[in-house]
C-alpha atoms as a PDB file:
ATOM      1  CA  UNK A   1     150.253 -16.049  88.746  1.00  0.00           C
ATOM      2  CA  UNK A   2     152.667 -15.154  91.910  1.00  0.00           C
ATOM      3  CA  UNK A   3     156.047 -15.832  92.561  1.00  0.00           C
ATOM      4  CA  UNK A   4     154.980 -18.690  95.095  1.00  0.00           C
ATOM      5  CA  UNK A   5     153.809 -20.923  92.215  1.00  0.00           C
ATOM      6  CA  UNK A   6     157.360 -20.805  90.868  1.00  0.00           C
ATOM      7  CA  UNK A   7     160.251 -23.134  91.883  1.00  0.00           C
ATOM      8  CA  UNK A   8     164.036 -22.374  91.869  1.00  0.00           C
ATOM      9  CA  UNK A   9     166.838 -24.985  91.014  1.00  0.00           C
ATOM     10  CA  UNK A  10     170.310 -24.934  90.703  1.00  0.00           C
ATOM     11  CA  UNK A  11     172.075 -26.863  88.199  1.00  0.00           C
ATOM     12  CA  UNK A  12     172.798 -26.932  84.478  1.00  0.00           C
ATOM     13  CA  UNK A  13     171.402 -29.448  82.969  1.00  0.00           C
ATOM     14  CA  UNK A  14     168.453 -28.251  81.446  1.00  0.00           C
ATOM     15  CA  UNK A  15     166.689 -29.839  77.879  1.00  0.00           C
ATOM     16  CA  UNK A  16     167.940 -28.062  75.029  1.00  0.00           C
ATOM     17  CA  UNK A  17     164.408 -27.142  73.369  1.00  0.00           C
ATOM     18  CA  UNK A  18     163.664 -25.272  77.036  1.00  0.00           C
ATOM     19  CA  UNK A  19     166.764 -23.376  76.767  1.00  0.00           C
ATOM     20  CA  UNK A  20     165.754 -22.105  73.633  1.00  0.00           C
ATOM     21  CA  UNK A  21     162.108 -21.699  74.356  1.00  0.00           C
ATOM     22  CA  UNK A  22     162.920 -19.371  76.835  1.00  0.00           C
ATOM     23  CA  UNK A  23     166.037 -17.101  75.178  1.00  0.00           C
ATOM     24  CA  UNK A  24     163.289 -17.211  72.436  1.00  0.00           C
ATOM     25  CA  UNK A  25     160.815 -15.270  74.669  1.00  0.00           C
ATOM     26  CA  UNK A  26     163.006 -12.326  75.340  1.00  0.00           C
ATOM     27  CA  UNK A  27     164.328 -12.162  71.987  1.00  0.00           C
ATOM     28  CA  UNK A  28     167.881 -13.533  72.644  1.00  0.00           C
ATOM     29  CA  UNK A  29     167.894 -14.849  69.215  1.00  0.00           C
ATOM     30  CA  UNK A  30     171.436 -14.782  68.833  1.00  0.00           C
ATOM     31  CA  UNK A  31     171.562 -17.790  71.005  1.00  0.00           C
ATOM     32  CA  UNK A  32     169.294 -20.298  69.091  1.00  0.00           C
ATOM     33  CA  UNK A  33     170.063 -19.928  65.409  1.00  0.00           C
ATOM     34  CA  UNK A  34     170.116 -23.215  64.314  1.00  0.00           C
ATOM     35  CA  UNK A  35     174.197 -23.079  64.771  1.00  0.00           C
ATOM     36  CA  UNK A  36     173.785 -21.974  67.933  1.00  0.00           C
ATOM     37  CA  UNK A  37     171.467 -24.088  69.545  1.00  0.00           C
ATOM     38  CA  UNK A  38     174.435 -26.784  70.707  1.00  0.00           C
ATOM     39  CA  UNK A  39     176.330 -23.987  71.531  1.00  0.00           C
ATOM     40  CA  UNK A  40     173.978 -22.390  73.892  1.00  0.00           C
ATOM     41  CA  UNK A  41     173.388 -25.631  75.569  1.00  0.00           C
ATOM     42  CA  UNK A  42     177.432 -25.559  76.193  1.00  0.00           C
ATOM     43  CA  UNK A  43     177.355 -22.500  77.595  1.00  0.00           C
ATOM     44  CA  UNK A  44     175.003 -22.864  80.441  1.00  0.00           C
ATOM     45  CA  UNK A  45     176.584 -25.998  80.914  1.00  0.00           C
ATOM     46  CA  UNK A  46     180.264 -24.548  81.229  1.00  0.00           C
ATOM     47  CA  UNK A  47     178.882 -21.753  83.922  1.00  0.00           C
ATOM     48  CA  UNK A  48     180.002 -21.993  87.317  1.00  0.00           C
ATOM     49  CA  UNK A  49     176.692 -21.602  89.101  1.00  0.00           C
ATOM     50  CA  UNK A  50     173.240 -21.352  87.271  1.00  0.00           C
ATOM     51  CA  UNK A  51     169.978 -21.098  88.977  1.00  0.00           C
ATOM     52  CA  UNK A  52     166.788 -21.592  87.261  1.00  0.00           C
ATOM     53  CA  UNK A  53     162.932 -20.738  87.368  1.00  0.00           C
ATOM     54  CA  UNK A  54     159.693 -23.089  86.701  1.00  0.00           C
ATOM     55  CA  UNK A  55     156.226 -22.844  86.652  1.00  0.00           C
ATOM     56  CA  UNK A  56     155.969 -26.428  86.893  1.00  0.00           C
ATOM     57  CA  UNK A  57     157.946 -28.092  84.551  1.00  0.00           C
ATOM     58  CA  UNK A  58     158.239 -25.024  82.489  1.00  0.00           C
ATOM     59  CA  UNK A  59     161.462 -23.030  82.380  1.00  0.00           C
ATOM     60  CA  UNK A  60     160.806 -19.013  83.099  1.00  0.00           C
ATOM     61  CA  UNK A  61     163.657 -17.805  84.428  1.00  0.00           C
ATOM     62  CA  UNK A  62     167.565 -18.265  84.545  1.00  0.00           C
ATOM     63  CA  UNK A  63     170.685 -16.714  86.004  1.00  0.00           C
ATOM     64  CA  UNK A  64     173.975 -17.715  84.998  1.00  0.00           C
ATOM     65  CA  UNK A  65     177.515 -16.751  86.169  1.00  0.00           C
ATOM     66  CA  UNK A  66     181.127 -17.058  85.408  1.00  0.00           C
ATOM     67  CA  UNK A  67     183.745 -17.231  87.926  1.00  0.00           C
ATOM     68  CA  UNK A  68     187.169 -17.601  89.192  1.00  0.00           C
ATOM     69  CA  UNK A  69     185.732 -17.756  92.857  1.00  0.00           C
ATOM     70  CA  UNK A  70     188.326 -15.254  94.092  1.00  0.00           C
ATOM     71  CA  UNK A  71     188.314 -12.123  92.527  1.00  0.00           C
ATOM     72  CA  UNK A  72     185.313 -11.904  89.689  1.00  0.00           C
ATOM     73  CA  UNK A  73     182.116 -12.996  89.252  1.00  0.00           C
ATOM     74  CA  UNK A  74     180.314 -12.332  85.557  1.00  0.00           C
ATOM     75  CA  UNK A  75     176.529 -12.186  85.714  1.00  0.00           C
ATOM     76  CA  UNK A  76     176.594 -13.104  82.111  1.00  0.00           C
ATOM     77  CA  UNK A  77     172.726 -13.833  81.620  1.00  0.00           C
ATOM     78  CA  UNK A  78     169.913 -12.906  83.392  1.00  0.00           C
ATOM     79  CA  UNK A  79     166.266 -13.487  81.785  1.00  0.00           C
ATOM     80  CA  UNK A  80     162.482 -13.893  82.720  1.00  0.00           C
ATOM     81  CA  UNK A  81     159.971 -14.957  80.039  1.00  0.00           C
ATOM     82  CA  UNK A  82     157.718 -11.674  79.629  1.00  0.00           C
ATOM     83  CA  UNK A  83     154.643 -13.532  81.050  1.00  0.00           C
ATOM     84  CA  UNK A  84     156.354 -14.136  84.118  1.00  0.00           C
ATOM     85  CA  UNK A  85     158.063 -10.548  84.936  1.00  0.00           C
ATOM     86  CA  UNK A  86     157.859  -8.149  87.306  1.00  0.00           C
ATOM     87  CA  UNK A  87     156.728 -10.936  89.934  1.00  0.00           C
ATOM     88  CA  UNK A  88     160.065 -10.634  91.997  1.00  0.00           C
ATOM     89  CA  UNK A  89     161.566 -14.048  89.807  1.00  0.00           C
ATOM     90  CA  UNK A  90     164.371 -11.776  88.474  1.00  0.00           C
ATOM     91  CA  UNK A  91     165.360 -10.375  92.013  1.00  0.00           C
ATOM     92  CA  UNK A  92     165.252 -13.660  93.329  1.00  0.00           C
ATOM     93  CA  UNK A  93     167.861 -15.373  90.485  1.00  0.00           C
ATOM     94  CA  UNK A  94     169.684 -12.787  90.940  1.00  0.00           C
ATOM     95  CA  UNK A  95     169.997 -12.467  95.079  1.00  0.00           C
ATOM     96  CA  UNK A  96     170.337 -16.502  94.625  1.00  0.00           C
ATOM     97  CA  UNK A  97     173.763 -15.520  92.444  1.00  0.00           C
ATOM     98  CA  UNK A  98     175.054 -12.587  94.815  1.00  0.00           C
ATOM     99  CA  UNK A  99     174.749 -15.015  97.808  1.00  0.00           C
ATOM    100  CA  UNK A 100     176.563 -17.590  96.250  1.00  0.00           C
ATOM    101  CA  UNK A 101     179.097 -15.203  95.322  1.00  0.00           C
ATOM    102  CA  UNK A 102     179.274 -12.824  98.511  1.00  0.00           C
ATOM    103  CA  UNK A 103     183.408 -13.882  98.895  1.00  0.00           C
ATOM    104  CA  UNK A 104     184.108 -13.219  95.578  1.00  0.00           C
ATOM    105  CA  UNK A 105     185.958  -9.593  95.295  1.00  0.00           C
ATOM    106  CA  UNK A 106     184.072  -8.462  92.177  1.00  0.00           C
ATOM    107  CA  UNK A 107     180.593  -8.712  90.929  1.00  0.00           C
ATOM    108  CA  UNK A 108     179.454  -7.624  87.071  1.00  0.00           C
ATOM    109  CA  UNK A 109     177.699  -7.427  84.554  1.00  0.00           C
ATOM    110  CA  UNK A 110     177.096  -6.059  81.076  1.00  0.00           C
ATOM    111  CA  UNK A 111     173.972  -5.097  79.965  1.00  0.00           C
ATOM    112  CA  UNK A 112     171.565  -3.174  77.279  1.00  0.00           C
ATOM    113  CA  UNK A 113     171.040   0.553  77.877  1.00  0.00           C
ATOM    114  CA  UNK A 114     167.353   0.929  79.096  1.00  0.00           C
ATOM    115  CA  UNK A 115     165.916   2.324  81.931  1.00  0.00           C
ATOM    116  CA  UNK A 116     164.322  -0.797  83.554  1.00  0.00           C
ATOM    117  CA  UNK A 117     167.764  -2.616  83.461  1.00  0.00           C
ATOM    118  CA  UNK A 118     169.342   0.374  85.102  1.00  0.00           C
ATOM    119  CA  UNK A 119     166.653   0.532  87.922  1.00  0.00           C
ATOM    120  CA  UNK A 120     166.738  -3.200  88.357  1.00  0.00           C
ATOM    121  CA  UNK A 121     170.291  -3.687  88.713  1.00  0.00           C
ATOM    122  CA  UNK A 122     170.801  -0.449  90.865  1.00  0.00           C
ATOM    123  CA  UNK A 123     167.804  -1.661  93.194  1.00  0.00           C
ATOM    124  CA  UNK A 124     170.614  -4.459  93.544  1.00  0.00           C
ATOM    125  CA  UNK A 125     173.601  -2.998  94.289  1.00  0.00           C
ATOM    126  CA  UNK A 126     175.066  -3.126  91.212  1.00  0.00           C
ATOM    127  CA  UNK A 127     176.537   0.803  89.781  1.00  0.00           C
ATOM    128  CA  UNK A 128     177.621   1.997  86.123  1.00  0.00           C
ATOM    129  CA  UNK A 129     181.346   2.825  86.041  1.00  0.00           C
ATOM    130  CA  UNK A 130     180.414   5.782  84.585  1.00  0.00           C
ATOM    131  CA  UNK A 131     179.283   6.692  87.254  1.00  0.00           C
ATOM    132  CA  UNK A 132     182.351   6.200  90.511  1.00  0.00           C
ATOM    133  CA  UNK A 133     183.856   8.414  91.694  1.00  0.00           C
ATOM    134  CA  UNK A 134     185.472   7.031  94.997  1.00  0.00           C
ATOM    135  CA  UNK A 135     186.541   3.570  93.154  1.00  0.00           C
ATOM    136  CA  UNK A 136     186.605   5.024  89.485  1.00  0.00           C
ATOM    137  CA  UNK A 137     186.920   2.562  86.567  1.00  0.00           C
ATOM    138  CA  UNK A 138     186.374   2.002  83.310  1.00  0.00           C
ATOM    139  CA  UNK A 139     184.727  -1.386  81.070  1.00  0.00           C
ATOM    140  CA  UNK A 140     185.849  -2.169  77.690  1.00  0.00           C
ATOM    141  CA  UNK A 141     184.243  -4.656  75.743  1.00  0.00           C
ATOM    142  CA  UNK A 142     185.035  -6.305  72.269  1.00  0.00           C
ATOM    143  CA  UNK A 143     183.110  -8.543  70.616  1.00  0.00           C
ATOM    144  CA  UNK A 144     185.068  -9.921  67.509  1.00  0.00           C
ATOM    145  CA  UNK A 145     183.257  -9.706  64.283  1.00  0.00           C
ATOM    146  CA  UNK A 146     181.258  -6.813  65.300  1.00  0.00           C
ATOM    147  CA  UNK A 147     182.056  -3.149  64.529  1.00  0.00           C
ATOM    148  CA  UNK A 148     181.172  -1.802  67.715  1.00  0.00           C
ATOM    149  CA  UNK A 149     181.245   1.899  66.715  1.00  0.00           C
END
């Protein structure tokens, strides 16, 4: 398997049990309890740009963003099912969302604390907050219902 046996499409409407076939393969199960499911499916819907992988007709990969197209763009999900990473399908979602939102002021992104992620997302341009020093800022989160001690 390479990365030229994989198509990219924009667009949001994508069948529900794909969706969760693929959040499924990277352990996102928060996303396709059987409460969630719909919800999910609303989500990607109510992005502003989402750009998808296939090996055929089989969903591997998907970006999705938020935006006000001015002054922030959210990289709220990025994911590759584990049989089809480290082929370059994550780097390509991902250049596919920076391009679209080159004008936009701001680009982020949360994400979990492992190495990989950090490497990946540096490789792209993206830097921790922790981090600035010329531009320094800080990111709060809150996620209600969690204790996020």
């Amino acid at each position: 398997m390479d990365i030229h046996s994989i198509t990219f499409r924009t667009g949001s409407d994508i069948p529900l049990e794909q969706l969760v076939d693929l959040y499924n393969s990277v352990n996102w199960l928060a996303y396709t309890t059987d409460d969630q499911k719909p919800r999910l499916q609303d989500a990607i819907r109510n992005s502003t740009h989402v750009v998808t992988a296939w090996n055929g007709e089989t969903l591997v990969g998907l970006a999705r963003c938020i935006s006000d197209e001015v002054s922030i763009c959210y990289l709220q999900d990025i994911l590759i099912h584990p049989g089809y990473q480290r082929l370059g399908i994550g780097r390509k979602l991902l250049a596919n969302c920076l391009e679209r939102f080159a004008h936009v002021r701001m680009q982020v992104l949360i994400t979990d604390d492992e190495e990989r992620q950090k490497m990946f997302y540096e490789s792209m341009g993206y830097r921790n907050t922790k981090d600035l020093k010329k531009f320094p800022l800080n990111a709060y989160v809150k996620m209600p219902g969690r204790e996020l001690g």
